[in-house]
C-alpha atoms as a PDB file:
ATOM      1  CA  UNK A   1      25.210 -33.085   2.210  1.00  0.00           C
ATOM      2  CA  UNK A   2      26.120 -33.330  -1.667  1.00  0.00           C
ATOM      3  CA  UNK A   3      25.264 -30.181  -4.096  1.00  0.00           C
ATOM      4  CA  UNK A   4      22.282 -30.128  -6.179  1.00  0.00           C
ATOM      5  CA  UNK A   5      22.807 -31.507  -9.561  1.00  0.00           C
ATOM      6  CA  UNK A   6      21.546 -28.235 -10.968  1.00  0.00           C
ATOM      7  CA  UNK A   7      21.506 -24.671  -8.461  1.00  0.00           C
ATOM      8  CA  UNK A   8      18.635 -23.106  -8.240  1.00  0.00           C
ATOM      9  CA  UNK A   9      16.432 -21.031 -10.721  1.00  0.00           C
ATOM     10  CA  UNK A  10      16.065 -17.725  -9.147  1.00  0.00           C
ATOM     11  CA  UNK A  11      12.335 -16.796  -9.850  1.00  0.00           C
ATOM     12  CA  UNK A  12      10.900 -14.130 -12.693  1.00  0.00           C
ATOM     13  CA  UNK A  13       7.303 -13.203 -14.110  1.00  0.00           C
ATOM     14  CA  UNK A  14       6.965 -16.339 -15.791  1.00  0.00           C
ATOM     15  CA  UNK A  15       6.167 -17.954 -12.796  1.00  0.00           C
ATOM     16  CA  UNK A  16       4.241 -15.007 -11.740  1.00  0.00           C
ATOM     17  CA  UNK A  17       2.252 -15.336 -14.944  1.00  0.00           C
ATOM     18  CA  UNK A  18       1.908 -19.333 -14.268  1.00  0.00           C
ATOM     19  CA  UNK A  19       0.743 -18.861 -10.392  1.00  0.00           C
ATOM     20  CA  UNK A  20      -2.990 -19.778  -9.787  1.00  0.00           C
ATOM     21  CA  UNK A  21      -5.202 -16.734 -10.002  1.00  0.00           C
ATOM     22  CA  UNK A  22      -6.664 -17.342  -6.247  1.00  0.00           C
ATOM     23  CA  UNK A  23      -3.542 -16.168  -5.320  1.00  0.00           C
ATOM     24  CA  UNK A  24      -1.369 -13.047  -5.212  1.00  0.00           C
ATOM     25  CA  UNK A  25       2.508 -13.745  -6.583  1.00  0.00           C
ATOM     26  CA  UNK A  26       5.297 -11.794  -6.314  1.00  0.00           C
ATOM     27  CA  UNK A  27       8.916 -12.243  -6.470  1.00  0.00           C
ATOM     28  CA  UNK A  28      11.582 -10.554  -4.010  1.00  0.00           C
ATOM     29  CA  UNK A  29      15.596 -11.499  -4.139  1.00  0.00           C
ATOM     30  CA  UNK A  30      14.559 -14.113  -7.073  1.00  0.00           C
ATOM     31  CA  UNK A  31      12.116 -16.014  -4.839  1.00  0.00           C
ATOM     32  CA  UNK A  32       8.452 -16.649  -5.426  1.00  0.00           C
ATOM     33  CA  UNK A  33       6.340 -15.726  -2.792  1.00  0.00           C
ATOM     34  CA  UNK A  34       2.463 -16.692  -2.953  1.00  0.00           C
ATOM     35  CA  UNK A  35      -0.770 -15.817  -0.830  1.00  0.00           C
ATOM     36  CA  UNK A  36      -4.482 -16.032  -0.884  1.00  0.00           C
ATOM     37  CA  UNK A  37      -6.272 -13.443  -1.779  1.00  0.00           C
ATOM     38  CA  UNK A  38      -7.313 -10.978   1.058  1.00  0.00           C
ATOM     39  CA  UNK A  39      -9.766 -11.096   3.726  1.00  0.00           C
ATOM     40  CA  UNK A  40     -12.631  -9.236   4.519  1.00  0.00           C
ATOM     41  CA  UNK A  41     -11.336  -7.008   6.947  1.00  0.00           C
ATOM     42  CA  UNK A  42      -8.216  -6.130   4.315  1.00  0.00           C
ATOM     43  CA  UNK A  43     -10.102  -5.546   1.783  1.00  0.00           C
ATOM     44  CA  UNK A  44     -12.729  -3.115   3.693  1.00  0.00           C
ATOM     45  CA  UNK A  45      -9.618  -1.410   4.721  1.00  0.00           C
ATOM     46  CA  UNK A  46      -7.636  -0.731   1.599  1.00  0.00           C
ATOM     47  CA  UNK A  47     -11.187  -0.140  -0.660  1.00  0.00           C
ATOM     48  CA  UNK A  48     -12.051   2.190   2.169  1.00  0.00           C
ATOM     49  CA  UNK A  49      -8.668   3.905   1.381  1.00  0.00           C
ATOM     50  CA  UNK A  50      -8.542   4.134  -1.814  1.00  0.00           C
ATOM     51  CA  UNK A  51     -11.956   5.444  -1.951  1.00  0.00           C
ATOM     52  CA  UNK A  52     -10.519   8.574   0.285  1.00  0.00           C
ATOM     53  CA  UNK A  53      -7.081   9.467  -1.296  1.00  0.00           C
ATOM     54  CA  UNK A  54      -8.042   8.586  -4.462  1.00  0.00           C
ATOM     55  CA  UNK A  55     -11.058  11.091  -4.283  1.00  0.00           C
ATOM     56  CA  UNK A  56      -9.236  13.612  -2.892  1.00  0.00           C
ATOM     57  CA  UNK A  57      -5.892  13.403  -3.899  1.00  0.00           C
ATOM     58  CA  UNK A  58      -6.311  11.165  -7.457  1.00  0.00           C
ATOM     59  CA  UNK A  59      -9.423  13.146  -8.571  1.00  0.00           C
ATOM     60  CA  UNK A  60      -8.595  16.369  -6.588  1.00  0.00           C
ATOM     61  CA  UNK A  61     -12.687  16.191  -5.313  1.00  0.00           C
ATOM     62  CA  UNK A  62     -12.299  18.273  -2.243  1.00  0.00           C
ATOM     63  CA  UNK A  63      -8.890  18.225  -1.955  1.00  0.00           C
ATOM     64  CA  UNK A  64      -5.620  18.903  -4.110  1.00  0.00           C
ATOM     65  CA  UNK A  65      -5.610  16.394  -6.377  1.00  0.00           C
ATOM     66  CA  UNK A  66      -2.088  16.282  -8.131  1.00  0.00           C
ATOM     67  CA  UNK A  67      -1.891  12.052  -7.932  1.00  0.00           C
ATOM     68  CA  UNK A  68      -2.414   8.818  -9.776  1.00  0.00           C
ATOM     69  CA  UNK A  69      -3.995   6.271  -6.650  1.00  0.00           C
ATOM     70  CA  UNK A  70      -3.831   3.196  -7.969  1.00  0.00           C
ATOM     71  CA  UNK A  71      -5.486  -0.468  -6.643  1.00  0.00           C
ATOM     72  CA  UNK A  72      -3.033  -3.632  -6.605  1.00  0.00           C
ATOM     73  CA  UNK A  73      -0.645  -2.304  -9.017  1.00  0.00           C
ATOM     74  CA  UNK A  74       2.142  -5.233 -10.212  1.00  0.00           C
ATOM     75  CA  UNK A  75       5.361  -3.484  -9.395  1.00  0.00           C
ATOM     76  CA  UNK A  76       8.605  -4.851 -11.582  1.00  0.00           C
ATOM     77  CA  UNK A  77      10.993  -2.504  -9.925  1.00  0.00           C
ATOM     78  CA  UNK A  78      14.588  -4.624 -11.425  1.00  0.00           C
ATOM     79  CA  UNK A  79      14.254  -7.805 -10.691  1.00  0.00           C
ATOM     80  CA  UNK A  80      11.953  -7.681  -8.006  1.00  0.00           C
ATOM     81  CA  UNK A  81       7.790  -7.680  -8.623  1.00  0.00           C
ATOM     82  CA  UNK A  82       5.807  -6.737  -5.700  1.00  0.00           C
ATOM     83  CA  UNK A  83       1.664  -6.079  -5.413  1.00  0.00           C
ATOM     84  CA  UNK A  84       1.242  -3.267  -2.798  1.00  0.00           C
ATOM     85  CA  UNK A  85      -2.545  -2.794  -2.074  1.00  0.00           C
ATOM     86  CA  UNK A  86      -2.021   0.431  -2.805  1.00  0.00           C
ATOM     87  CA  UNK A  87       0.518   3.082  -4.327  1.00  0.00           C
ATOM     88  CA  UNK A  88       0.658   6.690  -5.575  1.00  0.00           C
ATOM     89  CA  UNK A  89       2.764   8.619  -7.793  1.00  0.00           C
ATOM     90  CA  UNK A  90       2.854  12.307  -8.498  1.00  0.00           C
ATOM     91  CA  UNK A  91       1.463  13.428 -11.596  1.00  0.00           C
ATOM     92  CA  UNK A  92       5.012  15.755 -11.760  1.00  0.00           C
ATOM     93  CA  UNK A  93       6.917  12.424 -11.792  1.00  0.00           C
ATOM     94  CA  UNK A  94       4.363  10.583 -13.845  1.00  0.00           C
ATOM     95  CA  UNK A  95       2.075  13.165 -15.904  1.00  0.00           C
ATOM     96  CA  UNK A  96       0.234   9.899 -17.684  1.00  0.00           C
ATOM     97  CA  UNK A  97      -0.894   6.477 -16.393  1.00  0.00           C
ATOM     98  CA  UNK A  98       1.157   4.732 -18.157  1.00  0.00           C
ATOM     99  CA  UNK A  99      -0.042   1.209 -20.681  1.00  0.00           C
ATOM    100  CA  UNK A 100       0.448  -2.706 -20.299  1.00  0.00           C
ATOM    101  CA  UNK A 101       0.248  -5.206 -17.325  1.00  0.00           C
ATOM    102  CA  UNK A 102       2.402  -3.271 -15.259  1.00  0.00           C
ATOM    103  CA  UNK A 103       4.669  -0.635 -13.566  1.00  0.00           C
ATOM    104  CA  UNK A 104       8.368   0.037 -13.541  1.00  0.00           C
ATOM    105  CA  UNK A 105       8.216   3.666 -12.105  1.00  0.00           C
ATOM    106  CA  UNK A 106       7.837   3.032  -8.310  1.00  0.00           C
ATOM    107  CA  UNK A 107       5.980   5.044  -6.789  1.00  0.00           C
ATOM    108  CA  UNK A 108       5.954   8.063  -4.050  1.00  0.00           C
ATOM    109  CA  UNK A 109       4.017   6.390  -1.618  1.00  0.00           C
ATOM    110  CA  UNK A 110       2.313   3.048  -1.530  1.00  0.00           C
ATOM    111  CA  UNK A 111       0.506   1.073   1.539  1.00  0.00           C
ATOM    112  CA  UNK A 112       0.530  -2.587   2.772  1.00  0.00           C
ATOM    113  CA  UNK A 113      -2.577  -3.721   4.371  1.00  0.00           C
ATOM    114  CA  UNK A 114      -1.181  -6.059   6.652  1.00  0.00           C
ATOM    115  CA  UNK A 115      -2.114  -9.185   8.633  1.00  0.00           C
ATOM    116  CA  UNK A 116      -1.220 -12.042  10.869  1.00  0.00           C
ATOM    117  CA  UNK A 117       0.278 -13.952   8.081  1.00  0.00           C
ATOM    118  CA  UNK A 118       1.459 -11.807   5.600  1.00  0.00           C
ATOM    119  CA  UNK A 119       3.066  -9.279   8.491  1.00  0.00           C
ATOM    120  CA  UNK A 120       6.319 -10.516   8.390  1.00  0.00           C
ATOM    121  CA  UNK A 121       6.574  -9.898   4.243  1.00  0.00           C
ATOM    122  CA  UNK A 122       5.660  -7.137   4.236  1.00  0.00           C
ATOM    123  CA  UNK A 123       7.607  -5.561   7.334  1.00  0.00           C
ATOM    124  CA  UNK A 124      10.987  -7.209   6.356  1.00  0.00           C
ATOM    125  CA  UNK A 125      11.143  -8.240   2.732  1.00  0.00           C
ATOM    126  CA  UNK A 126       8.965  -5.859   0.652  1.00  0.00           C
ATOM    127  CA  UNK A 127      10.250  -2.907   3.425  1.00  0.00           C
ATOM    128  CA  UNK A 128      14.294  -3.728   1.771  1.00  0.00           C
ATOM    129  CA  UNK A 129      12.179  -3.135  -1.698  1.00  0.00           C
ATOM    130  CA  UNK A 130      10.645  -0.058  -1.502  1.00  0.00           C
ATOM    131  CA  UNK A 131      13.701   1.177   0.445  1.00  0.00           C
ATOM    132  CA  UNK A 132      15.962   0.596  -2.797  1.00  0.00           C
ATOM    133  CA  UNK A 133      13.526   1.078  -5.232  1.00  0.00           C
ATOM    134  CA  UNK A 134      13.269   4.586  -3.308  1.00  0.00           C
ATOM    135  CA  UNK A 135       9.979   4.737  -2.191  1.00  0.00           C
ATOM    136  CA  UNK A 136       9.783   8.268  -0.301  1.00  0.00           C
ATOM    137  CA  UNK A 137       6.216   7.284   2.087  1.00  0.00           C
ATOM    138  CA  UNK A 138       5.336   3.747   2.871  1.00  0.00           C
ATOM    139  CA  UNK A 139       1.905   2.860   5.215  1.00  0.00           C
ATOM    140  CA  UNK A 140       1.205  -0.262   6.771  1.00  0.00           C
ATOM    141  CA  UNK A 141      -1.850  -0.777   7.726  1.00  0.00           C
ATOM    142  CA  UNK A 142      -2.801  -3.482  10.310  1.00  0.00           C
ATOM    143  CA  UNK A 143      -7.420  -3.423  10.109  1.00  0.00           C
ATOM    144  CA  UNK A 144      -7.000  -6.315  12.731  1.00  0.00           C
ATOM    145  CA  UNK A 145      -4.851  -3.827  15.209  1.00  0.00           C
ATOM    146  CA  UNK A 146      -6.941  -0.833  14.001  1.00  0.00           C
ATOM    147  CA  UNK A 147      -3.260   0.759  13.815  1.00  0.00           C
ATOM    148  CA  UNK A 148      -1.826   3.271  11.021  1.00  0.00           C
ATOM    149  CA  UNK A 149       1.974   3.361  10.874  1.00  0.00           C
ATOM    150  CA  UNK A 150       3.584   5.682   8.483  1.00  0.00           C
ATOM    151  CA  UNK A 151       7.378   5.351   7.397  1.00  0.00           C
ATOM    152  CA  UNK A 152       9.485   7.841   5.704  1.00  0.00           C
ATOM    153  CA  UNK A 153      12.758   6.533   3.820  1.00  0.00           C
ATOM    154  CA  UNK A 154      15.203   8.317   5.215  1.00  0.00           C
ATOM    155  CA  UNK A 155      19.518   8.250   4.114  1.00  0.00           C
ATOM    156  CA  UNK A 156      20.149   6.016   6.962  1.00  0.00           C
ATOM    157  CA  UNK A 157      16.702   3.912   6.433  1.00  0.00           C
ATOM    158  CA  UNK A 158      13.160   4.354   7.474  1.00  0.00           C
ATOM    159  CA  UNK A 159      12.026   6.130  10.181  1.00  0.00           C
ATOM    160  CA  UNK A 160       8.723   6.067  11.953  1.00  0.00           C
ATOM    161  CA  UNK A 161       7.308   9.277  10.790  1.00  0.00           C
ATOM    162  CA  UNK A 162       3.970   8.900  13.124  1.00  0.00           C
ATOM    163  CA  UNK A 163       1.525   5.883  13.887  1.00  0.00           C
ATOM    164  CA  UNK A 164      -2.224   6.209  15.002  1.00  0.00           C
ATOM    165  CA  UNK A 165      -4.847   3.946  15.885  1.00  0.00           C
ATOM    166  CA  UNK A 166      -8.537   3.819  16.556  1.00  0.00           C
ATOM    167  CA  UNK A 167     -10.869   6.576  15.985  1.00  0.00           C
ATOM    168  CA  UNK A 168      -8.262   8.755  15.400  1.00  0.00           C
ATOM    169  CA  UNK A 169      -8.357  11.466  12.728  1.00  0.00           C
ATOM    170  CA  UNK A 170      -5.110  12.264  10.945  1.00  0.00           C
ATOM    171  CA  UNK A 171      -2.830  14.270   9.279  1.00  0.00           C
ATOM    172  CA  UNK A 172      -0.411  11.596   7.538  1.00  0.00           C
ATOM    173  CA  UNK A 173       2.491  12.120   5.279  1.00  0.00           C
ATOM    174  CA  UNK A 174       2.329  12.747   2.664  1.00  0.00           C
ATOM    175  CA  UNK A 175      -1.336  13.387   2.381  1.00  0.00           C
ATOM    176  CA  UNK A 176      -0.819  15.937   5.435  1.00  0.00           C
ATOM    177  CA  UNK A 177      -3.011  18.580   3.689  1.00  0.00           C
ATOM    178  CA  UNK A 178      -6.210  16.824   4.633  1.00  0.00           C
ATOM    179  CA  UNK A 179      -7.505  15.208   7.848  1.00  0.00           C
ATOM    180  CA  UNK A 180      -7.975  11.373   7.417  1.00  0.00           C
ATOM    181  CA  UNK A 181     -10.447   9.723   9.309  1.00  0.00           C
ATOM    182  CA  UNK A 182      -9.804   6.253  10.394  1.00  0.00           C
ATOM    183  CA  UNK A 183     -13.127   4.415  11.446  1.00  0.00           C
ATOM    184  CA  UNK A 184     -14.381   3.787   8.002  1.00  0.00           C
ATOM    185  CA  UNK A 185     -11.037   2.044   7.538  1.00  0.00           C
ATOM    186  CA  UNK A 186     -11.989  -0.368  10.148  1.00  0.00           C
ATOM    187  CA  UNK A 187     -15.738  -1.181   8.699  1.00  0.00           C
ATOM    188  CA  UNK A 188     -17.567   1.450  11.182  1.00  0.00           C
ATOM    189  CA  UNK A 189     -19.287   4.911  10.318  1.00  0.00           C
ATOM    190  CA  UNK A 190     -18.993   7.743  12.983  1.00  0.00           C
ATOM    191  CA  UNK A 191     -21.865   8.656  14.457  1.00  0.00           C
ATOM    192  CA  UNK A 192     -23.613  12.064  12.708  1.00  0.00           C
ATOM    193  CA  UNK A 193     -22.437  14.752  14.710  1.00  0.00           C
ATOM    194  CA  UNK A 194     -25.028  17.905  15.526  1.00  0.00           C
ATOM    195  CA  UNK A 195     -24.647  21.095  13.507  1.00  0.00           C
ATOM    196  CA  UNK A 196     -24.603  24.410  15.281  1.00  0.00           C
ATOM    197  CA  UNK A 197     -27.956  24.667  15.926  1.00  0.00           C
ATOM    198  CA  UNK A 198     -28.198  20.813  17.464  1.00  0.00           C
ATOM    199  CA  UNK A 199     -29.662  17.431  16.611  1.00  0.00           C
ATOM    200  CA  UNK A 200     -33.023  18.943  15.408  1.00  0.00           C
ATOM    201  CA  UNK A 201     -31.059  21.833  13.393  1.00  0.00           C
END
C-alpha cells in the first residue's frame, strides 16, 4: 500500500473548538477523540460528587476546605486536552482560580465517571495523561458497577490505592479526612437512621 500524499495532521484545539457542542472533544497523542454527552446515571454520579467534595473540601462547609473542585474543566496539559468530570487542585499549588477557557496547571486529583463505552479511554489513554502530567490521585468511577476505584501515581506507575462499592462509606485518598458516603452517588438516599432515643426521638 502506497503513502499518503500528505501524513497526517496530528490534532490541536482548533478542532476541539470546531467539534459539535453535543459532544465532548478532547485530544490525546495528537488524536481527536469525541463522545456524547453523558448519561443520566453519569451525570447523577459526578453532580452528586461534586456536590460533596466541593462542599466540604472546595468551600470547607463541614470539613477542611483548602481546594478548588471544579466541574468539566478543559485540561491543555502540553499537547494533550482532556475533560475529566471532575478535578481538584490545592489552593497551596493554586491560591486563585485562574481566567480564560481553560487550565494548564493539572491538577492533584481529578475523577473519570466511567462507562461501557468510554471505559477503555479513560482506563488506558487519559490514565498515560494524568500519569505524565503528574496527577498525584485519580478516581474512576463506574455508577453502572456502583464501584469506586482510587489510584495513586506512584514512581513505577499507579497503584490501586483502595476500591469500594455499594453502600459503602469511605475514607478515600486524598479526601481521607472525611467519610464519603456512596449511595447518593448511585441515585439512592439512605434510609433516616434513629437517634439515641429511637424512631419517635
Amino acid at each position: 500500500m502506497g503513502q499518503p500524499a500528505e501524513p497526517l495532521r496530528r490534532a490541536g484545539y482548533e478542532d476541539v473548538l470546531a467539534a459539535p457542542p453535543n459532544l465532548v472533544a478532547e485530544v490525546v497523542s495528537g488524536v481527536l477523540y469525541t463522545s456524547p454527552r453523558p448519561a443520566a446515571e453519569h451525570s447523577v454520579a459526578s453532580s452528586e460528587l461534586n456536590v460533596d467534595l466541593g462542599g466540604l473540601f472546595g468551600r470547607g462547609r463541614g470539613g477542611p476546605g483548602g481546594w478548588w473542585i471544579l466541574f468539566e474543566p478543559e485540561l491543555h496539559l502540553g499537547e494533550d486536552i482532556v475533560v475529566p468530570d471532575l478535578a481538584g487542585w490545592r489552593r497551596s499549588r493554586m491560591p486563585q482560580s485562574p481566567k480564560g477557557p481553560f487550565f494548564t496547571l493539572a491538577p492533584d486529583w481529578l475523577c473519570e465517571v466511567v462507562s461501557p463505552s468510554s471505559a477503555g479511554h479513560d482506563r488506558i489513554r487519559k490514565m498515560g495523561v494524568y500519569r505524565k502530567a503528574e496527577v498525584a490521585n485519580v478516581w474512576l468511577l463506574d455508577p453502572l458497577a456502583r464501584t469506586l476505584e482510587v489510584f495513586r501515581r506512584e514512581a513505577a506507575g499507579w497503584l490501586r490505592a483502595g476500591a469500594w462499592g455499594g453502600d459503602d462509606r469511605v475514607h478515600a485518598e486524598p479526601f481521607e479526612a472525611v467519610e464519603l458516603d456512596l449511595l447518593p452517588l448511585w441515585g439512592e438516599r439512605r434510609e433516616a437512621e434513629p437517634g439515641p432515643g429511637g424512631a419517635g426521638a
